[in-house]
Protein backbone atom coordinates (compact mmCIF):
# COMPACT_ATOMS: atom_id res chain seq x y z
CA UNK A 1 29.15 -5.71 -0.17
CA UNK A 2 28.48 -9.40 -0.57
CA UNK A 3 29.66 -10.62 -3.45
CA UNK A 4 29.41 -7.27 -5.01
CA UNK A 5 25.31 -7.23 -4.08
CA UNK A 6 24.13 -4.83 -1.26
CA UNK A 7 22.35 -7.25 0.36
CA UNK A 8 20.29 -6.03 3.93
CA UNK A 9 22.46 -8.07 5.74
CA UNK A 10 25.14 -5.44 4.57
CA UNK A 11 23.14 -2.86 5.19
CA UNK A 12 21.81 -3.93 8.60
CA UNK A 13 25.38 -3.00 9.31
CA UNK A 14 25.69 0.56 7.68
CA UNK A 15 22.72 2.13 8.03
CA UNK A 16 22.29 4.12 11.78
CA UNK A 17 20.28 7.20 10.87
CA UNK A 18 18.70 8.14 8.26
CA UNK A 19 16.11 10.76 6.25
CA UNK A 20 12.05 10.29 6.73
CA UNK A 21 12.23 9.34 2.95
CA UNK A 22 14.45 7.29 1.66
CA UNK A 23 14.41 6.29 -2.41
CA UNK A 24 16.81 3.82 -3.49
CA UNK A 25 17.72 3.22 -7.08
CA UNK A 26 20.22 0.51 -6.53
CA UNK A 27 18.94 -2.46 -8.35
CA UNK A 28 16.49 -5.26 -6.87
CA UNK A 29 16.34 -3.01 -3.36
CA UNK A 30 12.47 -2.69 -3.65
CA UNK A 31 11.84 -5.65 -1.08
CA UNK A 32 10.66 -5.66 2.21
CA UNK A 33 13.39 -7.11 4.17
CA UNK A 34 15.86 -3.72 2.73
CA UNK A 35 12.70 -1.28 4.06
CA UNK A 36 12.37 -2.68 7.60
CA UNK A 37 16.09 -1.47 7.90
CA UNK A 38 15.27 1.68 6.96
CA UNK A 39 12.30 1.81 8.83
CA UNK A 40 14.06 0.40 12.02
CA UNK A 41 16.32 3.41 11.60
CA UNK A 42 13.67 6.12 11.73
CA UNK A 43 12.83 6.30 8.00
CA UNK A 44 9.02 6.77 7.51
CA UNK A 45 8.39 5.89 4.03
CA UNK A 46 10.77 3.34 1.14
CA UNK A 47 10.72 3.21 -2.26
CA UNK A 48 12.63 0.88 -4.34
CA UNK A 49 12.94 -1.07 -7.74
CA UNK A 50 11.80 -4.98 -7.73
CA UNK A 51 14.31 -5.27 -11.13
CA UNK A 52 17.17 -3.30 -13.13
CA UNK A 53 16.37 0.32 -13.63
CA UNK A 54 17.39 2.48 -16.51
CA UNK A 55 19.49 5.40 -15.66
CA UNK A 56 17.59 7.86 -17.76
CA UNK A 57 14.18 6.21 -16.72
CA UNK A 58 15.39 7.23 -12.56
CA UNK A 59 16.03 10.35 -13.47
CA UNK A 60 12.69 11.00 -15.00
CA UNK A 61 10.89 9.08 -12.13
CA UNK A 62 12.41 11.15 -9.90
CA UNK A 63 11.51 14.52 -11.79
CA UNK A 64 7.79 13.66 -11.81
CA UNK A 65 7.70 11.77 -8.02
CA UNK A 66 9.05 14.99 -6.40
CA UNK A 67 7.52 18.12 -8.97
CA UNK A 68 6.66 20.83 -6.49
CA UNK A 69 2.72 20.92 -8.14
CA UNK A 70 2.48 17.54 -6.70
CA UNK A 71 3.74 18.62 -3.41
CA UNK A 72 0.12 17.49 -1.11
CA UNK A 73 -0.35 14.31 -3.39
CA UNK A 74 1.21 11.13 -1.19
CA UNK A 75 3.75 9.22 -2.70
CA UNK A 76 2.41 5.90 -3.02
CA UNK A 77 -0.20 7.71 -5.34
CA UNK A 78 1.97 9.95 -7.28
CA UNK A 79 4.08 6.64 -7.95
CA UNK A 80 1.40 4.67 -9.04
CA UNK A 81 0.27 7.27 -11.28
CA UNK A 82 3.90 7.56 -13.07
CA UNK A 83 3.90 3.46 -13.57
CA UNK A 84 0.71 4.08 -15.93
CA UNK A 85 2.81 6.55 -17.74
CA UNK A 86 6.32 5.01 -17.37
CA UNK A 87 5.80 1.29 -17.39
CA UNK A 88 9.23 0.79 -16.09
CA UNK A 89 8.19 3.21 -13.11
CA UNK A 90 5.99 0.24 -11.92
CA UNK A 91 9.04 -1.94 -10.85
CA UNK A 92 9.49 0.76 -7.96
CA UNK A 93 8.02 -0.31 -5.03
CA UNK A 94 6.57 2.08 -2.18
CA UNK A 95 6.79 0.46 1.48
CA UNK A 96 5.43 2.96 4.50
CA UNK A 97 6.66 2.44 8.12
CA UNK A 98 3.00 1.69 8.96
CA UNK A 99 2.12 -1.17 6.84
């Protein structure tokens, strides 16, 4: 850590392989810079909060993001939906591999 922040310098250094999807919910890692490590690594798809998150609001973004009825509905949609539901939920930030 730098200065007790996981900054993607730090994680340039950590990160070697990694899932397709990767959802962070340490705070302020919804940024572009963070994703591009991710991505460099093989990830295919980022999400991550712009600000503080709630502990009880993750856990209930992260019930509706990955309920099995929603299994064909992309992510960046099913995200977008839950921010007009959860306005918290529209801090997260969805980055794909391919933008």
């Amino acid at each position: 850590l730098d200065e007790d922040i996981l900054t993607p310098k730090v994680m340039q250094t950590q990160v070697t392989r990694v899932p397709r999807f990767v959802f962070s919910t340490a705070c302020f890692t919804g940024q572009g810079e963070l994703a591009d490590i991710f991505f460099a690594a093989g990830a295919s798809q980022f999400i991550g909060p712009r600000g503080e998150p709630e502990g009880a609001d993750i856990s209930l973004i992260v019930g509706l993001l990955f309920r099995s009825q929603d299994a064909a509905v992309p992510i960046k949609q099913k995200l977008d939906r839950i921010g007009t539901l959860l306005p918290d939920a529209a801090m997260f930030k969805c980055f794909n591999s391919d933008q």
